[in-house]
C-alpha atoms as a PDB file:
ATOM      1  CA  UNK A   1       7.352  13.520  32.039  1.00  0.00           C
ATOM      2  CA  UNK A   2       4.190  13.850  30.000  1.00  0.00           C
ATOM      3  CA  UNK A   3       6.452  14.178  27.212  1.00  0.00           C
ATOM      4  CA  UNK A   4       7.573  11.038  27.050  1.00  0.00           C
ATOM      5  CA  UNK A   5       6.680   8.691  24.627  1.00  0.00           C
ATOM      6  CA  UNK A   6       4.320   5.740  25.764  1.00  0.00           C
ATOM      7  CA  UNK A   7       3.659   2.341  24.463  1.00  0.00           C
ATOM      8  CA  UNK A   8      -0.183   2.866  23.276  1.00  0.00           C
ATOM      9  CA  UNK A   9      -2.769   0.709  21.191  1.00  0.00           C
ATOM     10  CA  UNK A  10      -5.360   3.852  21.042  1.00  0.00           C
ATOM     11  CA  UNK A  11      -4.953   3.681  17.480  1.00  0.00           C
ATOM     12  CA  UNK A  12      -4.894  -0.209  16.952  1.00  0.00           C
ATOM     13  CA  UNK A  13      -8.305  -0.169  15.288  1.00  0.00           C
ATOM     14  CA  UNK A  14      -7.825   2.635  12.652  1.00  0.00           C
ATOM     15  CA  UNK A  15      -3.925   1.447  11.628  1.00  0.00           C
ATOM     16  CA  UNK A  16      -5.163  -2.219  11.281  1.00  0.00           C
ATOM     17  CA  UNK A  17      -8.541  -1.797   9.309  1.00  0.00           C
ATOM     18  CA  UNK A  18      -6.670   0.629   6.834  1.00  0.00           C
ATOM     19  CA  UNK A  19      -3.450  -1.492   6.802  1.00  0.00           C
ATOM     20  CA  UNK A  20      -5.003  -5.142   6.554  1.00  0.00           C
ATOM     21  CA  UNK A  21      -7.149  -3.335   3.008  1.00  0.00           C
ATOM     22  CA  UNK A  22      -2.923  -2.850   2.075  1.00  0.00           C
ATOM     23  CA  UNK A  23      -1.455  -6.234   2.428  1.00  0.00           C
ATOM     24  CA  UNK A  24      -5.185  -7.537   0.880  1.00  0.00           C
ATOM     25  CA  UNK A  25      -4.439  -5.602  -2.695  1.00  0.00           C
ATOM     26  CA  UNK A  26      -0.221  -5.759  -2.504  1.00  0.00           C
ATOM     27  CA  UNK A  27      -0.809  -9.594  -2.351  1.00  0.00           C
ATOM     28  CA  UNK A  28      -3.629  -9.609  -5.077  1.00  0.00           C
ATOM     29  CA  UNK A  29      -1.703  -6.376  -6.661  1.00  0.00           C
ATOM     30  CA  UNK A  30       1.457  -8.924  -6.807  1.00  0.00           C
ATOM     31  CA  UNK A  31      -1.008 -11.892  -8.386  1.00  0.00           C
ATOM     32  CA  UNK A  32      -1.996 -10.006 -10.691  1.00  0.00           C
ATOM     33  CA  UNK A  33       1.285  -8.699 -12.227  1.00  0.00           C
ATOM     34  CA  UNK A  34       3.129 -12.110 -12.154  1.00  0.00           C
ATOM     35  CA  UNK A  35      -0.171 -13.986 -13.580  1.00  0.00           C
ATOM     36  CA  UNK A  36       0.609 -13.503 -16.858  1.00  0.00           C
ATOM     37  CA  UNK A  37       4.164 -15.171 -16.525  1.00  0.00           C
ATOM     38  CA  UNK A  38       3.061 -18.315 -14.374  1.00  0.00           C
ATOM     39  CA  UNK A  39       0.404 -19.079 -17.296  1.00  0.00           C
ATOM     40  CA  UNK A  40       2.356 -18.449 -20.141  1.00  0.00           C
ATOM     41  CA  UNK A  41       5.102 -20.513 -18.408  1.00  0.00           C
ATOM     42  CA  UNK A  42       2.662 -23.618 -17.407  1.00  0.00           C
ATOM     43  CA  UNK A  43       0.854 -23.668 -20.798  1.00  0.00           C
ATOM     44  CA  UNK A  44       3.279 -22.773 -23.449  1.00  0.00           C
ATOM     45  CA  UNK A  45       6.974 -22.930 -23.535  1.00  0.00           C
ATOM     46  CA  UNK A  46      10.129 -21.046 -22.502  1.00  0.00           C
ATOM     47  CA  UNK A  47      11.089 -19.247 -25.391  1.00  0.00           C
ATOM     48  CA  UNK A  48       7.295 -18.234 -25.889  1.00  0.00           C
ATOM     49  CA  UNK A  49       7.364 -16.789 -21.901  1.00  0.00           C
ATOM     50  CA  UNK A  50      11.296 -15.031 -22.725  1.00  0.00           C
ATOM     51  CA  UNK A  51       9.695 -13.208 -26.105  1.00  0.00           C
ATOM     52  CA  UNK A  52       6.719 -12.059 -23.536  1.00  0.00           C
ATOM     53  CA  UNK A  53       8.441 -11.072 -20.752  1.00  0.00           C
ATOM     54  CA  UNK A  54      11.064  -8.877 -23.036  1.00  0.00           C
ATOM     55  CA  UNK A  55       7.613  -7.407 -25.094  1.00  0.00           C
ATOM     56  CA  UNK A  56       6.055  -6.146 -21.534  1.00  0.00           C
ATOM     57  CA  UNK A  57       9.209  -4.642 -20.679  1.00  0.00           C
ATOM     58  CA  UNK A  58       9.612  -2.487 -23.648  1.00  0.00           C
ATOM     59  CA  UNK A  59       6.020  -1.850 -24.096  1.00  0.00           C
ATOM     60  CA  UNK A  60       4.914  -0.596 -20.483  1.00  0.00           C
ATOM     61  CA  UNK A  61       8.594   2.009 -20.502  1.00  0.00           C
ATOM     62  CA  UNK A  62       6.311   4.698 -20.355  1.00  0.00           C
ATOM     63  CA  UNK A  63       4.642   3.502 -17.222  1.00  0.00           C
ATOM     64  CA  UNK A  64       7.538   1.912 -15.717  1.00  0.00           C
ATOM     65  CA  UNK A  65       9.888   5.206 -15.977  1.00  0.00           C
ATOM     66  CA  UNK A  66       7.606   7.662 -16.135  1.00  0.00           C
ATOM     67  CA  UNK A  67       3.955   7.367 -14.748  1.00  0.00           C
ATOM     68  CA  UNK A  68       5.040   5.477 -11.922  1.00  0.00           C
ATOM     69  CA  UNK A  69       7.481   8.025 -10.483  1.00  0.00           C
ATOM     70  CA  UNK A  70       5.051  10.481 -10.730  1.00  0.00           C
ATOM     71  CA  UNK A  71       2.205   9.031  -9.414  1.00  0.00           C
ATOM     72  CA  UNK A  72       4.830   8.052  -6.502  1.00  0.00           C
ATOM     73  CA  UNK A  73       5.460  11.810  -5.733  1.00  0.00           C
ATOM     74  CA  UNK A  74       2.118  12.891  -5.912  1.00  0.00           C
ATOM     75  CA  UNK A  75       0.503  10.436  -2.538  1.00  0.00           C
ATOM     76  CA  UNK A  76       1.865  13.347  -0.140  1.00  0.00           C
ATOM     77  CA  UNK A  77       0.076  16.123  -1.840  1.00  0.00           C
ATOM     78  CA  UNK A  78      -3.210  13.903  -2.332  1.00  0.00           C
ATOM     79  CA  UNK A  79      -3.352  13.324   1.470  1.00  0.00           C
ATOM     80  CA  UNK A  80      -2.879  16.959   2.470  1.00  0.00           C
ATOM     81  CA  UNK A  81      -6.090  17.573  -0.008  1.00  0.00           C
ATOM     82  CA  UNK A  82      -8.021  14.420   1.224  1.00  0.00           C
ATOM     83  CA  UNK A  83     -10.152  16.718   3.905  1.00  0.00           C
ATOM     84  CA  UNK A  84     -11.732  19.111   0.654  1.00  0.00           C
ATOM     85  CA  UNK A  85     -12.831  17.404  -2.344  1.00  0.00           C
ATOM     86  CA  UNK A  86     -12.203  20.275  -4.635  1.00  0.00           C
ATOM     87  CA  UNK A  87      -8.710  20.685  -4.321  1.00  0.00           C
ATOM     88  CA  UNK A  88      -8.393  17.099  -4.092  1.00  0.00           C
ATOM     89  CA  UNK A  89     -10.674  16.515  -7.618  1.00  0.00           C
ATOM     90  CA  UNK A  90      -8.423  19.692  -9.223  1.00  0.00           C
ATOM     91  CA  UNK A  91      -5.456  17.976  -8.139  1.00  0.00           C
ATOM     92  CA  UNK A  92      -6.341  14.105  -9.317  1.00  0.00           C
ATOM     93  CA  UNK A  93      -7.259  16.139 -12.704  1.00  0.00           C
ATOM     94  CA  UNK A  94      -4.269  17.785 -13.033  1.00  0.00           C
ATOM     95  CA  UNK A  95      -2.099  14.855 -12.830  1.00  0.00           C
ATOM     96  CA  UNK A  96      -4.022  12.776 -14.835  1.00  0.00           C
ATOM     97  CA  UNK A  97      -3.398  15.576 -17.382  1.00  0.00           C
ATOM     98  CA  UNK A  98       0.137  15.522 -17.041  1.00  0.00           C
ATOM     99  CA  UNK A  99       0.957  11.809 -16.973  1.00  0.00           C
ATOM    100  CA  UNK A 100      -1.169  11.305 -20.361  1.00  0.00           C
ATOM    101  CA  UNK A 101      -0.028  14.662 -22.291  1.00  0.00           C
ATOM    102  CA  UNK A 102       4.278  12.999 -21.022  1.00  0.00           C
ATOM    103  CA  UNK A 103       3.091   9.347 -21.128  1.00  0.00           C
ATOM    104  CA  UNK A 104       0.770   8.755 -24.224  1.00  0.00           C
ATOM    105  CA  UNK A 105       2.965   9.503 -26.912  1.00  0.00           C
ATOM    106  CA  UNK A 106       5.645   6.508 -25.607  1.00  0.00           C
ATOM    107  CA  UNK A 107       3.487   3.368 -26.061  1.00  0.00           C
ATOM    108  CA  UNK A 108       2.119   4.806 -29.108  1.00  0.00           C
ATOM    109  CA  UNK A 109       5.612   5.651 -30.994  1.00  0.00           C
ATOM    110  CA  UNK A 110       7.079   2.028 -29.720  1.00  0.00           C
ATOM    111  CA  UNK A 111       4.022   0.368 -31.139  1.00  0.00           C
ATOM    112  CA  UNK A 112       5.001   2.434 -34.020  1.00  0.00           C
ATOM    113  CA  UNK A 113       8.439   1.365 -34.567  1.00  0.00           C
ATOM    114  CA  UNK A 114       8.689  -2.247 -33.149  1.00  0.00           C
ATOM    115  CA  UNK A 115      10.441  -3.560 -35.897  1.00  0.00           C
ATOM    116  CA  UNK A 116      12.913  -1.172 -36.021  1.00  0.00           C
ATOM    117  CA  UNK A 117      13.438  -0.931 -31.655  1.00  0.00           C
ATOM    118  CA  UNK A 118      13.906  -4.458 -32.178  1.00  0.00           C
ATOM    119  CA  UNK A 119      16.239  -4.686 -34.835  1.00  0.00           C
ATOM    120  CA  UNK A 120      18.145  -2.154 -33.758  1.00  0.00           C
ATOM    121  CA  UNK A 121      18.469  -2.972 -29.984  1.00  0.00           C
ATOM    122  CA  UNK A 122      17.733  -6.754 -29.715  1.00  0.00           C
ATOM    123  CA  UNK A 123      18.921  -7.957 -33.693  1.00  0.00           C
ATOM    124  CA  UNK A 124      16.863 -10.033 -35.962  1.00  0.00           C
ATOM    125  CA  UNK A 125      16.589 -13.024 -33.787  1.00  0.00           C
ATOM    126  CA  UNK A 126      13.980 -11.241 -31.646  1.00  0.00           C
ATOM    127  CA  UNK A 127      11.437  -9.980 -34.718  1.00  0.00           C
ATOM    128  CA  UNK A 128       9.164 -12.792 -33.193  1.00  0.00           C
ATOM    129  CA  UNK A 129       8.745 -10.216 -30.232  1.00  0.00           C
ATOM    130  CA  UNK A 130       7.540  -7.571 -32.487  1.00  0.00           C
ATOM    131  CA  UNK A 131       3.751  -8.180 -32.750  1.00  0.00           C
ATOM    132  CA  UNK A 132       3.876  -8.995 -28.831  1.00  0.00           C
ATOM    133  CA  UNK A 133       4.887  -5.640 -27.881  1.00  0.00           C
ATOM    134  CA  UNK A 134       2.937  -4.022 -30.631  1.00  0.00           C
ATOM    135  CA  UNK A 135      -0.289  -5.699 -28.607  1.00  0.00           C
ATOM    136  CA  UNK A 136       1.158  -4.942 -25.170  1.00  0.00           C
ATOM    137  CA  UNK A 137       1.866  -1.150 -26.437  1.00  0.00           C
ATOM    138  CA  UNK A 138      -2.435  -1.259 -26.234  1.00  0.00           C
ATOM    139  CA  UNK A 139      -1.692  -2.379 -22.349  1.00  0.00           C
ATOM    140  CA  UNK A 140       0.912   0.653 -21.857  1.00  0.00           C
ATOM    141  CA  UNK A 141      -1.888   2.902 -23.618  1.00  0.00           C
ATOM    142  CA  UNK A 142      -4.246   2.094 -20.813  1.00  0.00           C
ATOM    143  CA  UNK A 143      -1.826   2.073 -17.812  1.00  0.00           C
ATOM    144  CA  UNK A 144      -0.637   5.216 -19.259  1.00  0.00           C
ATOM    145  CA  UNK A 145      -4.442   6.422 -19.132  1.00  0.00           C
ATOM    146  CA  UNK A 146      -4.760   5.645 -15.895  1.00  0.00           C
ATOM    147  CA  UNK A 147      -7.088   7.409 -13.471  1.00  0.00           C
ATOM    148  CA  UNK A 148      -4.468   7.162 -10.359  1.00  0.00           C
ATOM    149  CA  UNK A 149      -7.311   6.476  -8.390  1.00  0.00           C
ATOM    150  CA  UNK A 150      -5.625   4.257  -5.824  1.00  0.00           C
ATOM    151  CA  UNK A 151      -3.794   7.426  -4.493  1.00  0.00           C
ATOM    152  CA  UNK A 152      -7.302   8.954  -4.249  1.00  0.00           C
ATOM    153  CA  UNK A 153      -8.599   6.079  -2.499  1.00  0.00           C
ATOM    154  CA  UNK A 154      -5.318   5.688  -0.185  1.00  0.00           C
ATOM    155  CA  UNK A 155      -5.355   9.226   0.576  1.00  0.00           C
ATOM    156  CA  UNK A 156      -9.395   9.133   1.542  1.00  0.00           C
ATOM    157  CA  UNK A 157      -9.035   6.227   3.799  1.00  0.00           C
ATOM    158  CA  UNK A 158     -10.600   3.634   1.545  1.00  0.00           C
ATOM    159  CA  UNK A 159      -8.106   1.406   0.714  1.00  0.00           C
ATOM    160  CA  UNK A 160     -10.748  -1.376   0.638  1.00  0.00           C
ATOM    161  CA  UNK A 161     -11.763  -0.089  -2.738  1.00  0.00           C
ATOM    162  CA  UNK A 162      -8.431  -0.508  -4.411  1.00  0.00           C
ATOM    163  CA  UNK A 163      -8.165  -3.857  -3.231  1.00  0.00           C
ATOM    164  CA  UNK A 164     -11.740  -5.042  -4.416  1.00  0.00           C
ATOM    165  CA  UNK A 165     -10.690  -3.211  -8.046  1.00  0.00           C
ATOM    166  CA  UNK A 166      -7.380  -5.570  -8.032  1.00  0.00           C
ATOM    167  CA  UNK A 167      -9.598  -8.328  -6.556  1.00  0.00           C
ATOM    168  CA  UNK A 168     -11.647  -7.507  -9.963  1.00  0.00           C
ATOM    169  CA  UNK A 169      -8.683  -7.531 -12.222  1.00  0.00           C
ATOM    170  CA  UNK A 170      -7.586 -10.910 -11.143  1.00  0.00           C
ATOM    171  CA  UNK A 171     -11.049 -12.321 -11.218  1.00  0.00           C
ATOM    172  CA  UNK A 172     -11.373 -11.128 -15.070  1.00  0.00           C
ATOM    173  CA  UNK A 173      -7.683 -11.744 -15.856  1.00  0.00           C
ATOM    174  CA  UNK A 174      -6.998 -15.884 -14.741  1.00  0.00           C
ATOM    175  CA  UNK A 175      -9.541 -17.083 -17.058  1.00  0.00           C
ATOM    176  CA  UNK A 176      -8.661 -14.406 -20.589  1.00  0.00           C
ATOM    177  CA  UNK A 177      -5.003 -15.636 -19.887  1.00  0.00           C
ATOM    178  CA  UNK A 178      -5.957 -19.529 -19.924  1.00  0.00           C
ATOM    179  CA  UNK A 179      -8.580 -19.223 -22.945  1.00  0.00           C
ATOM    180  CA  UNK A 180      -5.908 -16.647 -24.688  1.00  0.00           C
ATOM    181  CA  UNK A 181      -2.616 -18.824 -23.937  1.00  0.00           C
ATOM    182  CA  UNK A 182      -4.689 -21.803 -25.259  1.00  0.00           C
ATOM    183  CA  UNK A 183      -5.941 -20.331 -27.934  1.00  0.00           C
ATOM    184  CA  UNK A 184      -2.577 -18.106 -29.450  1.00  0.00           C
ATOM    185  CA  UNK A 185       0.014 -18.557 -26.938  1.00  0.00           C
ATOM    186  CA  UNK A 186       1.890 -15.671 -25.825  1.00  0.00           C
ATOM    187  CA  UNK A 187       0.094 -13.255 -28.115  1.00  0.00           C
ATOM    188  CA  UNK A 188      -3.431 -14.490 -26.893  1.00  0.00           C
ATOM    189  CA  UNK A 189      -2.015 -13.566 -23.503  1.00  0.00           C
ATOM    190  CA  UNK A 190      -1.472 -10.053 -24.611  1.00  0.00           C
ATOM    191  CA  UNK A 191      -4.692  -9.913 -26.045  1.00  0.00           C
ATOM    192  CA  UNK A 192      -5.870 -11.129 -22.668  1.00  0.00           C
ATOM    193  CA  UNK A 193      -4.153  -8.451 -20.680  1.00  0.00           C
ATOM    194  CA  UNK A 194      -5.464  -5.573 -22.624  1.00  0.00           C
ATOM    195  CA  UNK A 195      -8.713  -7.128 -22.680  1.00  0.00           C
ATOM    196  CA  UNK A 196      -8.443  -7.100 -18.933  1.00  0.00           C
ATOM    197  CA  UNK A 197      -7.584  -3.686 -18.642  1.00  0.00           C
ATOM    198  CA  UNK A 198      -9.936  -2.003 -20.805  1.00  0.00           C
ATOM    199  CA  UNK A 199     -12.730  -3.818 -18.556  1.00  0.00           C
ATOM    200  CA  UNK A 200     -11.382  -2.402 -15.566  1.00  0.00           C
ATOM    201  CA  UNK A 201     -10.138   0.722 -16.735  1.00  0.00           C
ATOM    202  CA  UNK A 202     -13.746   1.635 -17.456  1.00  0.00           C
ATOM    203  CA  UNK A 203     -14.715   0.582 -13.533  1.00  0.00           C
ATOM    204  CA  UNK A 204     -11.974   2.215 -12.533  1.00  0.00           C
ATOM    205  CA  UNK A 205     -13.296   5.764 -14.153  1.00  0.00           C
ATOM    206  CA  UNK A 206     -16.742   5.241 -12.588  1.00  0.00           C
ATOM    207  CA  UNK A 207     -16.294   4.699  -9.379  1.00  0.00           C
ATOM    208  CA  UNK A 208     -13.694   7.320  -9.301  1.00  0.00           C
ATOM    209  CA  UNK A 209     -15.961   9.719 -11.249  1.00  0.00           C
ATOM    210  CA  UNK A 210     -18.529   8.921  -8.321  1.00  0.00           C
ATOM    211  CA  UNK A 211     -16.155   9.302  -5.405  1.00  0.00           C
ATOM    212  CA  UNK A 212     -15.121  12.810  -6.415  1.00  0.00           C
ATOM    213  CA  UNK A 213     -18.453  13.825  -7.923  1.00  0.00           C
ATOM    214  CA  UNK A 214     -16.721  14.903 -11.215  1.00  0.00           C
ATOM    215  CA  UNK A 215     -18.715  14.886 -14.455  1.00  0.00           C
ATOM    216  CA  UNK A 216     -17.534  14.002 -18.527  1.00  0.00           C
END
Protein backbone atom coordinates (compact mmCIF):
# COMPACT_ATOMS: atom_id res chain seq x y z
CA UNK A 1 0.00 0.00 0.00
CA UNK A 2 2.95 2.28 -0.63
CA UNK A 3 0.66 4.06 -2.77
CA UNK A 4 -1.33 5.40 -0.44
CA UNK A 5 -1.35 8.75 0.52
CA UNK A 6 0.15 9.62 4.06
CA UNK A 7 -0.30 12.44 6.41
CA UNK A 8 3.42 14.04 6.19
CA UNK A 9 5.11 17.37 7.51
CA UNK A 10 8.47 16.61 5.34
CA UNK A 11 7.74 19.67 3.63
CA UNK A 12 6.53 21.90 6.62
CA UNK A 13 9.66 24.04 6.48
CA UNK A 14 9.79 24.93 2.71
CA UNK A 15 5.65 25.53 2.38
CA UNK A 16 5.75 27.77 5.55
CA UNK A 17 8.93 30.00 4.93
CA UNK A 18 7.64 30.63 1.26
CA UNK A 19 3.96 30.95 2.35
CA UNK A 20 4.37 33.16 5.62
CA UNK A 21 6.65 35.85 2.79
CA UNK A 22 2.68 35.54 1.03
CA UNK A 23 0.34 36.48 3.74
CA UNK A 24 3.40 39.20 4.86
CA UNK A 25 2.95 41.24 1.29
CA UNK A 26 -1.10 40.26 0.63
CA UNK A 27 -1.63 42.01 4.06
CA UNK A 28 0.84 44.96 3.31
CA UNK A 29 -0.20 44.44 -0.61
CA UNK A 30 -3.96 45.07 0.80
CA UNK A 31 -2.59 48.31 3.03
CA UNK A 32 -1.29 49.65 0.50
CA UNK A 33 -4.17 49.68 -2.05
CA UNK A 34 -6.91 50.79 0.46
CA UNK A 35 -4.41 53.58 2.03
CA UNK A 36 -5.28 56.02 -0.17
CA UNK A 37 -9.13 55.75 0.65
CA UNK A 38 -8.80 55.57 4.60
CA UNK A 39 -6.72 59.00 4.34
CA UNK A 40 -8.63 60.76 1.99
CA UNK A 41 -11.71 59.62 4.01
CA UNK A 42 -10.19 60.70 7.63
CA UNK A 43 -8.75 64.03 6.37
CA UNK A 44 -11.02 65.40 3.79
CA UNK A 45 -14.60 64.76 3.10
CA UNK A 46 -16.99 62.34 1.36
CA UNK A 47 -17.62 63.81 -1.79
CA UNK A 48 -13.75 64.58 -2.09
CA UNK A 49 -13.08 60.46 -1.34
CA UNK A 50 -16.40 59.54 -4.06
CA UNK A 51 -14.62 61.96 -6.94
CA UNK A 52 -11.24 59.84 -6.00
CA UNK A 53 -12.37 56.62 -5.81
CA UNK A 54 -14.43 57.04 -9.34
CA UNK A 55 -10.88 58.87 -10.88
CA UNK A 56 -8.75 55.54 -9.84
CA UNK A 57 -11.26 53.45 -11.34
CA UNK A 58 -11.26 54.94 -14.72
CA UNK A 59 -7.69 55.80 -14.72
CA UNK A 60 -5.98 52.34 -13.74
CA UNK A 61 -8.75 50.38 -16.72
CA UNK A 62 -5.78 49.51 -18.43
CA UNK A 63 -4.28 47.70 -15.51
CA UNK A 64 -7.38 46.52 -14.04
CA UNK A 65 -8.70 44.74 -17.43
CA UNK A 66 -5.83 44.23 -19.10
CA UNK A 67 -2.32 43.94 -17.39
CA UNK A 68 -3.66 42.14 -14.62
CA UNK A 69 -5.15 39.21 -16.56
CA UNK A 70 -2.14 38.81 -18.24
CA UNK A 71 0.27 38.94 -15.77
CA UNK A 72 -2.29 36.32 -14.05
CA UNK A 73 -1.75 33.80 -16.96
CA UNK A 74 1.74 34.17 -17.25
CA UNK A 75 2.85 32.72 -13.17
CA UNK A 76 2.58 29.03 -14.71
CA UNK A 77 4.95 29.60 -17.51
CA UNK A 78 7.41 31.74 -15.20
CA UNK A 79 7.68 28.75 -12.79
CA UNK A 80 8.36 26.12 -15.45
CA UNK A 81 11.40 28.66 -16.52
CA UNK A 82 12.43 29.44 -12.85
CA UNK A 83 15.35 26.53 -13.00
CA UNK A 84 17.28 28.57 -16.30
CA UNK A 85 17.59 32.17 -16.12
CA UNK A 86 17.63 32.71 -19.81
CA UNK A 87 14.44 31.51 -20.74
CA UNK A 88 13.13 32.89 -17.67
CA UNK A 89 14.85 36.68 -18.46
CA UNK A 90 13.48 36.14 -22.40
CA UNK A 91 10.25 35.36 -21.04
CA UNK A 92 9.89 38.34 -18.19
CA UNK A 93 11.07 40.52 -21.39
CA UNK A 94 8.66 39.42 -23.57
CA UNK A 95 5.77 40.13 -21.46
CA UNK A 96 6.84 43.22 -20.30
CA UNK A 97 6.85 44.01 -24.06
CA UNK A 98 3.48 42.99 -24.59
CA UNK A 99 1.64 44.46 -21.60
CA UNK A 100 3.25 48.07 -22.41
CA UNK A 101 2.97 47.95 -26.44
CA UNK A 102 -1.52 46.71 -25.32
CA UNK A 103 -1.44 48.73 -22.05
CA UNK A 104 0.36 52.16 -22.60
CA UNK A 105 -1.74 53.68 -25.03
CA UNK A 106 -5.05 53.35 -22.42
CA UNK A 107 -3.93 55.64 -19.55
CA UNK A 108 -2.46 57.90 -21.99
CA UNK A 109 -5.71 58.41 -24.38
CA UNK A 110 -8.04 58.66 -21.00
CA UNK A 111 -5.72 61.29 -19.67
CA UNK A 112 -6.29 62.62 -23.05
CA UNK A 113 -9.92 62.86 -23.14
CA UNK A 114 -11.08 63.23 -19.45
CA UNK A 115 -13.36 65.84 -20.08
CA UNK A 116 -15.04 64.33 -22.68
CA UNK A 117 -15.12 60.34 -20.82
CA UNK A 118 -16.62 62.31 -18.21
CA UNK A 119 -19.13 64.21 -19.83
CA UNK A 120 -20.13 61.72 -21.83
CA UNK A 121 -20.37 58.77 -19.33
CA UNK A 122 -20.73 60.42 -15.86
CA UNK A 123 -22.53 64.16 -17.08
CA UNK A 124 -21.35 67.50 -16.02
CA UNK A 125 -21.77 67.05 -12.37
CA UNK A 126 -18.59 64.94 -12.25
CA UNK A 127 -16.05 67.55 -14.31
CA UNK A 128 -14.57 68.00 -10.70
CA UNK A 129 -13.19 64.35 -11.31
CA UNK A 130 -11.46 65.34 -14.40
CA UNK A 131 -8.04 66.65 -13.22
CA UNK A 132 -8.08 63.61 -10.61
CA UNK A 133 -8.00 61.04 -13.18
CA UNK A 134 -5.90 63.09 -15.49
CA UNK A 135 -3.14 62.79 -12.40
CA UNK A 136 -4.02 59.17 -11.63
CA UNK A 137 -3.71 58.38 -15.60
CA UNK A 138 0.38 59.16 -14.50
CA UNK A 139 -0.34 56.16 -11.78
CA UNK A 140 -1.91 53.80 -14.64
CA UNK A 141 1.26 54.88 -16.81
CA UNK A 142 3.51 53.32 -14.24
CA UNK A 143 1.44 50.23 -13.24
CA UNK A 144 1.09 49.79 -16.86
CA UNK A 145 5.07 49.93 -17.00
CA UNK A 146 5.42 47.56 -14.67
CA UNK A 147 8.34 45.15 -14.46
CA UNK A 148 6.02 42.02 -13.26
CA UNK A 149 8.70 41.23 -11.10
CA UNK A 150 6.66 39.68 -8.31
CA UNK A 151 5.93 36.69 -10.70
CA UNK A 152 9.74 36.52 -11.13
CA UNK A 153 10.29 36.60 -7.56
CA UNK A 154 7.23 34.09 -6.78
CA UNK A 155 8.35 31.82 -9.36
CA UNK A 156 12.25 31.88 -7.96
CA UNK A 157 11.26 31.19 -4.46
CA UNK A 158 11.83 34.65 -3.07
CA UNK A 159 8.74 35.86 -2.14
CA UNK A 160 10.46 37.76 0.72
CA UNK A 161 11.52 40.30 -1.83
CA UNK A 162 8.08 41.23 -3.01
CA UNK A 163 6.97 41.69 0.34
CA UNK A 164 9.94 44.01 1.50
CA UNK A 165 9.17 46.09 -2.07
CA UNK A 166 5.34 46.46 -0.77
CA UNK A 167 6.78 46.91 2.75
CA UNK A 168 8.70 49.91 0.80
CA UNK A 169 5.68 51.25 -0.93
CA UNK A 170 3.75 51.63 2.22
CA UNK A 171 6.64 53.07 4.10
CA UNK A 172 6.98 55.92 1.24
CA UNK A 173 3.22 56.10 0.59
CA UNK A 174 1.47 56.89 4.49
CA UNK A 175 3.36 59.98 4.88
CA UNK A 176 3.01 61.62 0.68
CA UNK A 177 -0.78 60.80 1.30
CA UNK A 178 -0.99 62.82 4.76
CA UNK A 179 1.36 65.84 3.55
CA UNK A 180 -0.60 65.60 -0.05
CA UNK A 181 -4.30 65.26 1.46
CA UNK A 182 -3.29 68.20 3.75
CA UNK A 183 -1.89 70.10 1.44
CA UNK A 184 -4.58 69.68 -1.89
CA UNK A 185 -6.98 67.17 -0.81
CA UNK A 186 -7.85 64.49 -3.08
CA UNK A 187 -5.63 65.74 -5.87
CA UNK A 188 -2.52 66.00 -3.48
CA UNK A 189 -3.33 62.35 -2.87
CA UNK A 190 -2.93 61.58 -6.49
CA UNK A 191 0.06 63.43 -6.65
CA UNK A 192 1.11 61.32 -3.70
CA UNK A 193 0.40 58.02 -5.32
CA UNK A 194 2.32 58.65 -8.44
CA UNK A 195 4.97 60.10 -6.47
CA UNK A 196 5.03 56.79 -4.69
CA UNK A 197 5.21 54.80 -7.59
CA UNK A 198 7.76 56.39 -9.59
CA UNK A 199 10.09 55.87 -6.36
CA UNK A 200 9.45 52.36 -6.34
CA UNK A 201 9.07 51.67 -9.82
CA UNK A 202 12.72 52.64 -10.18
CA UNK A 203 13.66 49.94 -7.14
CA UNK A 204 11.59 47.75 -8.59
CA UNK A 205 13.74 47.80 -12.11
CA UNK A 206 17.01 47.42 -10.16
CA UNK A 207 16.68 44.80 -8.21
CA UNK A 208 14.96 42.98 -10.92
CA UNK A 209 17.65 44.04 -13.43
CA UNK A 210 20.11 42.42 -10.76
CA UNK A 211 18.19 39.23 -10.13
CA UNK A 212 18.13 38.28 -13.80
CA UNK A 213 21.48 39.82 -14.70
CA UNK A 214 19.87 41.80 -17.61
CA UNK A 215 21.50 45.03 -18.79
CA UNK A 216 19.79 48.70 -20.32
Amino acid sequence: CGYRPRLSLAGFHDIFHFSKWMFVQNLIHGLNDRASALVIGRMANAEALAHYTMAYEISNLANTELAAPIRRAIFPGFSKMASDRMPLRAGSLKTFAVIVWIGLPVPVGIALTAPQIVSVFLGDQWLAVVPLIQVLALYGVLRTLGTSSHLVYLALGKPRITAMLSALRLLVLIPLLVWGTQQAGALGAAWAMVASSALLWGVDFAILFRVLKLDL
